[in-house]
PDB file of N, CA and C in Angstrom:
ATOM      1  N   UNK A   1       0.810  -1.199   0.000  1.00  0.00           N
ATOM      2  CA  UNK A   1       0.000   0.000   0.000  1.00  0.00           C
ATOM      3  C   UNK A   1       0.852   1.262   0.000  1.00  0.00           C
ATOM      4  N   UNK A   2       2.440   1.217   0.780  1.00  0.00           N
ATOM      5  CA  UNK A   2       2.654   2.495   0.388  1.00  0.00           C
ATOM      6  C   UNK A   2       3.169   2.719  -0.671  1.00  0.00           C
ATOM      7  N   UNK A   3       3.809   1.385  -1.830  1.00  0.00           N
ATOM      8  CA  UNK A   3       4.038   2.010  -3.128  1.00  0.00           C
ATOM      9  C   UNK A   3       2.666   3.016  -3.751  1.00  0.00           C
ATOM     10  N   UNK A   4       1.091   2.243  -3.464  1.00  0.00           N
ATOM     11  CA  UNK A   4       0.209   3.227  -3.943  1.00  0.00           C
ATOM     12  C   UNK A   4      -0.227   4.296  -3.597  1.00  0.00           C
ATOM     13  N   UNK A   5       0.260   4.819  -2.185  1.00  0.00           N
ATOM     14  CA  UNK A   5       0.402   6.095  -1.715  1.00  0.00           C
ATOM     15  C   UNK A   5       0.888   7.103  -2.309  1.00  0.00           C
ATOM     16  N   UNK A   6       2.271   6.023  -2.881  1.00  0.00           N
ATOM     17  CA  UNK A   6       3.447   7.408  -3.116  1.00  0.00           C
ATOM     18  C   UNK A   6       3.520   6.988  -4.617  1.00  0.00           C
ATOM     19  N   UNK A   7       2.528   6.686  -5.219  1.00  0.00           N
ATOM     20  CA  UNK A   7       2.348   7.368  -6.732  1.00  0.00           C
ATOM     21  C   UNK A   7       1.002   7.688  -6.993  1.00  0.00           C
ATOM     22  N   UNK A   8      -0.305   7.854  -5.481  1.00  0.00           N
ATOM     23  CA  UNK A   8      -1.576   8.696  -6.561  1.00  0.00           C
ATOM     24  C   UNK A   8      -1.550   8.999  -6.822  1.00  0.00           C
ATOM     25  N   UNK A   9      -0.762  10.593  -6.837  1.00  0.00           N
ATOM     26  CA  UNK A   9      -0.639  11.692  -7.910  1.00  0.00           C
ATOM     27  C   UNK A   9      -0.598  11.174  -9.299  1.00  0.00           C
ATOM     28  N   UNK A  10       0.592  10.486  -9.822  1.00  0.00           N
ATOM     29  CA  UNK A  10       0.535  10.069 -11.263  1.00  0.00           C
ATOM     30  C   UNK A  10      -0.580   9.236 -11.469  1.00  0.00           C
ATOM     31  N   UNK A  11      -1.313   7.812 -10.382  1.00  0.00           N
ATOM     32  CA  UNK A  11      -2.413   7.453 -10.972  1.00  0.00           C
ATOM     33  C   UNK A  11      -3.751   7.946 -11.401  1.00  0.00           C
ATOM     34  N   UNK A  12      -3.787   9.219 -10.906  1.00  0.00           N
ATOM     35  CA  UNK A  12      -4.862  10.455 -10.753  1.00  0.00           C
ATOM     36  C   UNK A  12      -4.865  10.953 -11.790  1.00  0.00           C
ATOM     37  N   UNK A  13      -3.680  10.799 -12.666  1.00  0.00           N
ATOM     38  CA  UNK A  13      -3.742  11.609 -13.910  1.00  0.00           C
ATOM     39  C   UNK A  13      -3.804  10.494 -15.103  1.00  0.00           C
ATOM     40  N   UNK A  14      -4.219   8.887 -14.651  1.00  0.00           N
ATOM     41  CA  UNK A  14      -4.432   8.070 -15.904  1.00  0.00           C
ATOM     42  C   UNK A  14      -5.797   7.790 -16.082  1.00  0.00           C
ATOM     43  N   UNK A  15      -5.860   7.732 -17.354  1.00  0.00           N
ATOM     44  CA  UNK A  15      -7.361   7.582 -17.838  1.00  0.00           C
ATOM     45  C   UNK A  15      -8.284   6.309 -17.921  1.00  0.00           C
ATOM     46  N   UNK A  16      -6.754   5.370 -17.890  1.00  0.00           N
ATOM     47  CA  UNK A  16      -7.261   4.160 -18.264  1.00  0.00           C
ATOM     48  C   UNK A  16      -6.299   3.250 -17.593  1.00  0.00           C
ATOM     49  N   UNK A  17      -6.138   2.943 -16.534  1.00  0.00           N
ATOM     50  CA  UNK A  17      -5.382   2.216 -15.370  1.00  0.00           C
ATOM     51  C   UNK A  17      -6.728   1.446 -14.371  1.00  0.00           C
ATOM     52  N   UNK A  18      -6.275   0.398 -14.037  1.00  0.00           N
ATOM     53  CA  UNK A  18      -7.209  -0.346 -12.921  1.00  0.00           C
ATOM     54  C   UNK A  18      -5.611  -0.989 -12.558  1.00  0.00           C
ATOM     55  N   UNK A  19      -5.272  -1.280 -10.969  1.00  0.00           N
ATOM     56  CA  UNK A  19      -4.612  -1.853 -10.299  1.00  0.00           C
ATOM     57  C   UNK A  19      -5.451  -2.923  -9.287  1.00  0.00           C
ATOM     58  N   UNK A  20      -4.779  -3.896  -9.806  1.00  0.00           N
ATOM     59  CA  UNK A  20      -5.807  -4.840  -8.940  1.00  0.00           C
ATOM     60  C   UNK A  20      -4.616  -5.646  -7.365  1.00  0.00           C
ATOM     61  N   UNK A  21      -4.945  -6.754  -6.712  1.00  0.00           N
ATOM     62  CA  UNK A  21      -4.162  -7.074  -6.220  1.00  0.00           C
ATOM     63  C   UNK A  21      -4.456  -8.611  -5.933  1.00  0.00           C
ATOM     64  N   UNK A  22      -3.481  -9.895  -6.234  1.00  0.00           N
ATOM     65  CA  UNK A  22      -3.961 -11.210  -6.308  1.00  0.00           C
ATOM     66  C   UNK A  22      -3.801 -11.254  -4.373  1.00  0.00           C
ATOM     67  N   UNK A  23      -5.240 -12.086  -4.107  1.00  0.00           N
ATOM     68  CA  UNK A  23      -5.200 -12.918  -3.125  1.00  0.00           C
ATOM     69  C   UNK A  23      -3.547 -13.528  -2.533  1.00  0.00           C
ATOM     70  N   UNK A  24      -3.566 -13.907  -1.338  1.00  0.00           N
ATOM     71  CA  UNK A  24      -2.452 -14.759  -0.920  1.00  0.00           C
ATOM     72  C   UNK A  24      -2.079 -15.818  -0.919  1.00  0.00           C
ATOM     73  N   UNK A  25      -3.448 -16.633  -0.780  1.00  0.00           N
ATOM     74  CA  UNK A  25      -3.623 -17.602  -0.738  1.00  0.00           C
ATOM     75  C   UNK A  25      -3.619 -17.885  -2.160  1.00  0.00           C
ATOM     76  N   UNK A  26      -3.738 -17.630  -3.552  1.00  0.00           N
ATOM     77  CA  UNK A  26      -3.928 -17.874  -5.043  1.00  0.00           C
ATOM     78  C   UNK A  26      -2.437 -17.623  -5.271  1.00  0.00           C
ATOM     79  N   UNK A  27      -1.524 -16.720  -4.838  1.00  0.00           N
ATOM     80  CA  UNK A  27      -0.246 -16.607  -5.219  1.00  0.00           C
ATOM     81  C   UNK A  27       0.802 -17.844  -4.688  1.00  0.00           C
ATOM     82  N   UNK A  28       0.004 -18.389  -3.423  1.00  0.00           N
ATOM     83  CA  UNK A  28       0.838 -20.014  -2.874  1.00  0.00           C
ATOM     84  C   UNK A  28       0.379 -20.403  -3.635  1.00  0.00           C
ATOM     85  N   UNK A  29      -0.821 -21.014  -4.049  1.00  0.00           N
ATOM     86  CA  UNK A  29      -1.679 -21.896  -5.165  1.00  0.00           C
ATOM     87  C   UNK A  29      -0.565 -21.584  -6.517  1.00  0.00           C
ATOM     88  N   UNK A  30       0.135 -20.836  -7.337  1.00  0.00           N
ATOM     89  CA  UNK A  30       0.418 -20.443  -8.368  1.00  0.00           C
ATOM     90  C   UNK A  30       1.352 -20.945  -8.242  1.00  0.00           C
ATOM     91  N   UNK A  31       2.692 -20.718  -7.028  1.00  0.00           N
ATOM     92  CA  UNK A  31       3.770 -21.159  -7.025  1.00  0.00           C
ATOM     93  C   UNK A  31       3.779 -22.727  -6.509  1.00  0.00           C
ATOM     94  N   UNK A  32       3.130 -23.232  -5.645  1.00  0.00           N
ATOM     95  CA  UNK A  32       2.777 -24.539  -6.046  1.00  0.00           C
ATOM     96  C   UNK A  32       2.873 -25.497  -7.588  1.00  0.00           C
ATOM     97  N   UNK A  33       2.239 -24.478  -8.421  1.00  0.00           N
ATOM     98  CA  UNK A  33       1.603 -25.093  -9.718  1.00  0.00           C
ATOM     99  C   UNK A  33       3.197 -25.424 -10.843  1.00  0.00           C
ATOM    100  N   UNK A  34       4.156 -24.351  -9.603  1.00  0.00           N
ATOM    101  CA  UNK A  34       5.004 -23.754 -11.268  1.00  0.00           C
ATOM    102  C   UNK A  34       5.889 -25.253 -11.173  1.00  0.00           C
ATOM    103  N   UNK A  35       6.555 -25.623 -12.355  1.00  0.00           N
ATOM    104  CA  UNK A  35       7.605 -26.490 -12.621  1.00  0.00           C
ATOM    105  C   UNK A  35       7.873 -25.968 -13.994  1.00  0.00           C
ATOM    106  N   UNK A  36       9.566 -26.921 -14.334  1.00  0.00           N
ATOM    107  CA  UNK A  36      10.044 -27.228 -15.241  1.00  0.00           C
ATOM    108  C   UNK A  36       9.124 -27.086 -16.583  1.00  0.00           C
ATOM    109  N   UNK A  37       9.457 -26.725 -17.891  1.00  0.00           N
ATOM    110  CA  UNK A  37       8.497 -27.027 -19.208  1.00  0.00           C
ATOM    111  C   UNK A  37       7.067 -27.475 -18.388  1.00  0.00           C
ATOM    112  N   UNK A  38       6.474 -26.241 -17.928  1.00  0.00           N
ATOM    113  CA  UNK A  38       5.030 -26.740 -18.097  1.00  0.00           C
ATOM    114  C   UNK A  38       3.899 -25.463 -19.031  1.00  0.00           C
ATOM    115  N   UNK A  39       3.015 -26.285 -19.310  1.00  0.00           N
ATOM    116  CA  UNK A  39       2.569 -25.189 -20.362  1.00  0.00           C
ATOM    117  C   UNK A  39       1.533 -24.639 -19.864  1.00  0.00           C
ATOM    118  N   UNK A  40       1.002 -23.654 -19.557  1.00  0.00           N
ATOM    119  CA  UNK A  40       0.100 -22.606 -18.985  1.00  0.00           C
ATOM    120  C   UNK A  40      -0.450 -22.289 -19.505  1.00  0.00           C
ATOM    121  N   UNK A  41      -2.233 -22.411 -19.140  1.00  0.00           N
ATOM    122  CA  UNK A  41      -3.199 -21.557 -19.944  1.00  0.00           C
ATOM    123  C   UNK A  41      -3.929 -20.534 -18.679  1.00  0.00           C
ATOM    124  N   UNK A  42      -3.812 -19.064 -19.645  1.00  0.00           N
ATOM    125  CA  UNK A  42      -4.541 -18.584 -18.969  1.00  0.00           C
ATOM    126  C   UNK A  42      -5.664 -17.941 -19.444  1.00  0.00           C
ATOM    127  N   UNK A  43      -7.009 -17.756 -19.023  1.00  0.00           N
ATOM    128  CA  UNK A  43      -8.182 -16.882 -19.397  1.00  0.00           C
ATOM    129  C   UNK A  43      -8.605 -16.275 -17.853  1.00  0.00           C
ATOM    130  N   UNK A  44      -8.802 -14.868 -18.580  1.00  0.00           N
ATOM    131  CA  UNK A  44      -9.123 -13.741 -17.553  1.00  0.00           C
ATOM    132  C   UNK A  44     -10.509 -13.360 -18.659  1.00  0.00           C
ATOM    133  N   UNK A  45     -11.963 -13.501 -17.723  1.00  0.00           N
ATOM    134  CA  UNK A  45     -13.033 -13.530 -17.509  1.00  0.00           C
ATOM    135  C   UNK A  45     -14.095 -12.834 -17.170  1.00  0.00           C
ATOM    136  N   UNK A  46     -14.647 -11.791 -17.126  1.00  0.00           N
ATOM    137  CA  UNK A  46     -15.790 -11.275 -16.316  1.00  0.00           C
ATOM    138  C   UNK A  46     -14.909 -10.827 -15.228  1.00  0.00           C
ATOM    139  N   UNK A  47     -13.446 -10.385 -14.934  1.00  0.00           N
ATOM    140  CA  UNK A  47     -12.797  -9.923 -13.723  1.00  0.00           C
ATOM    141  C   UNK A  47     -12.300 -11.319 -13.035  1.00  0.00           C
ATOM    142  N   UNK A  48     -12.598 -12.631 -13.531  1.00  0.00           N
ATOM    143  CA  UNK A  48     -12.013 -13.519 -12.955  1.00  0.00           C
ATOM    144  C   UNK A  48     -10.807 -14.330 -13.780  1.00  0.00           C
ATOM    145  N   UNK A  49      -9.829 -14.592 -12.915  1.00  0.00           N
ATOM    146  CA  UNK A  49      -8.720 -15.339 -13.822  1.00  0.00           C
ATOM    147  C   UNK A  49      -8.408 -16.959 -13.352  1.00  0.00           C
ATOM    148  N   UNK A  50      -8.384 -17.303 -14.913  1.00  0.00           N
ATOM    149  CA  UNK A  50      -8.576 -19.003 -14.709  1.00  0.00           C
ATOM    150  C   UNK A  50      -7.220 -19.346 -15.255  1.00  0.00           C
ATOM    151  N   UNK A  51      -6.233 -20.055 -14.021  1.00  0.00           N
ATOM    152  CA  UNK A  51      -5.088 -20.801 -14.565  1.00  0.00           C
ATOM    153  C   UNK A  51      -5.024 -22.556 -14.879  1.00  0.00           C
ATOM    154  N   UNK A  52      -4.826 -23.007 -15.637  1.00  0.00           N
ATOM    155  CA  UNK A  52      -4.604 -24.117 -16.013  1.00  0.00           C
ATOM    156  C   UNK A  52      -3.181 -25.023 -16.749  1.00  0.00           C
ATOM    157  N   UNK A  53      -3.116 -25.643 -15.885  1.00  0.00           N
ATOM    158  CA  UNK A  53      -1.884 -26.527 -16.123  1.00  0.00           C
ATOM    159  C   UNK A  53      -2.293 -28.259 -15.909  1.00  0.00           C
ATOM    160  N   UNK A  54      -1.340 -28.946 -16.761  1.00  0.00           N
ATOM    161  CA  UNK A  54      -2.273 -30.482 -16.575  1.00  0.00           C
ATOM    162  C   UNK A  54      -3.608 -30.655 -15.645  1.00  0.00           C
ATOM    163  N   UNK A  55      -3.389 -31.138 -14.473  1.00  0.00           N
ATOM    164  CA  UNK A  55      -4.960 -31.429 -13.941  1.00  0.00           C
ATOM    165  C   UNK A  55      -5.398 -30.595 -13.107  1.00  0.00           C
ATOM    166  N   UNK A  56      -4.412 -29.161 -13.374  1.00  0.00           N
ATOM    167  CA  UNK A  56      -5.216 -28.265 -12.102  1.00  0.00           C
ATOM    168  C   UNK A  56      -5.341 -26.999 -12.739  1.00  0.00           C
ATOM    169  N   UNK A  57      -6.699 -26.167 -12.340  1.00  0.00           N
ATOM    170  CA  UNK A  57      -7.697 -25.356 -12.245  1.00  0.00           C
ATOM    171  C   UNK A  57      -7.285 -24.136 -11.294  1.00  0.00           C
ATOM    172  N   UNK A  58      -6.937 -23.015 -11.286  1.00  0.00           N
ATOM    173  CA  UNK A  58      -7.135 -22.228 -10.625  1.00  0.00           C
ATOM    174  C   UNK A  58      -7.976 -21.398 -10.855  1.00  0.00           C
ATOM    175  N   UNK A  59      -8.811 -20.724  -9.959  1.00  0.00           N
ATOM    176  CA  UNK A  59      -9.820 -19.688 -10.037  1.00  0.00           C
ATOM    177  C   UNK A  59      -9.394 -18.407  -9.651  1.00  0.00           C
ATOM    178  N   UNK A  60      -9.339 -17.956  -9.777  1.00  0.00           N
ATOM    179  CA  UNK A  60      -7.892 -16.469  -8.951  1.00  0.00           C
ATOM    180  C   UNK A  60      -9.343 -15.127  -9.476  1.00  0.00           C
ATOM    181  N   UNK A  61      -9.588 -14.222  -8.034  1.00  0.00           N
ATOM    182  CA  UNK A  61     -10.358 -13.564  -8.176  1.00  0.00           C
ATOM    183  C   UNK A  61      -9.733 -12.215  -7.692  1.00  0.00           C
ATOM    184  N   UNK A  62      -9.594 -11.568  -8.705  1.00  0.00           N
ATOM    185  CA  UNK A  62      -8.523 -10.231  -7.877  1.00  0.00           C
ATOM    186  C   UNK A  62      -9.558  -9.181  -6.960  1.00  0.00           C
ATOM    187  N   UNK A  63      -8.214  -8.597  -6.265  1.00  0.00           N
ATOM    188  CA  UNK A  63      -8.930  -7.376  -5.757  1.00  0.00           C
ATOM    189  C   UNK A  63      -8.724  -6.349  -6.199  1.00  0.00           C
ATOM    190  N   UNK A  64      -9.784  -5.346  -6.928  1.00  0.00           N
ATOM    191  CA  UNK A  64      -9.664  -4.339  -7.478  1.00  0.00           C
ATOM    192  C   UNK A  64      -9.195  -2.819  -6.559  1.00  0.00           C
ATOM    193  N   UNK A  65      -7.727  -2.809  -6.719  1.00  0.00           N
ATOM    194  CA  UNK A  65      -7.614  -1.725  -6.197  1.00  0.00           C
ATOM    195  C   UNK A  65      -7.922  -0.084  -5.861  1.00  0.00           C
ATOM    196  N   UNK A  66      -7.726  -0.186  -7.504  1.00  0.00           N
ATOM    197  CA  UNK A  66      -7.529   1.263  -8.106  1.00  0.00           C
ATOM    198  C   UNK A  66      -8.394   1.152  -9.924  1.00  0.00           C
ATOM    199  N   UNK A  67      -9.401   1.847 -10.136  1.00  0.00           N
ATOM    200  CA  UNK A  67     -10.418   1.193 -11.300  1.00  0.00           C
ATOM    201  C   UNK A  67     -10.225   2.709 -11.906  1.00  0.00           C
ATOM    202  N   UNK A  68      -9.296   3.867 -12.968  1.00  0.00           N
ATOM    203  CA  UNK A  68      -9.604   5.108 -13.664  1.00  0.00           C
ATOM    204  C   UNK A  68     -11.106   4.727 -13.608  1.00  0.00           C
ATOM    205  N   UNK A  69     -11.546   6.115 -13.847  1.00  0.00           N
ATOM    206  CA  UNK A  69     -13.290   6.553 -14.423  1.00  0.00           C
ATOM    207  C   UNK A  69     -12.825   6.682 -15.641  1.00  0.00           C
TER     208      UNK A  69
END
């Protein structure tokens, strides 16, 4: 939070910025997932992001920090 303190000013002046922030628990889930040559799919959704690697599914739902008008 205080990197986003100490740049509202510049985010105040973008038009088209959203800062979101991943869960904690989804970022263990991720590094769990990672290995050697593995191939990654990702789809980001309606605000939700779906990771997939052989037999596992992640659902990763961010938190919207910072959304420009």
């Amino acid at each position: 939070d205080l990197w986003r303190k100490n740049n509202q000013d510049t985010f105040a002046r973008k038009t088209n910025l959203t800062v979101i922030q991943l869960p904690f628990e989804s970022t263990q889930a991720m590094a769990a997932m990672a290995k050697r040559n593995m191939d990654l799919v990702c789809n980001i959704e309606d605000g939700q992001i779906f990771l997939m690697c052989d037999e596992t599914t992640l659902n990763i739902e961010p938190v919207v920090l910072l959304q420009s008008k």
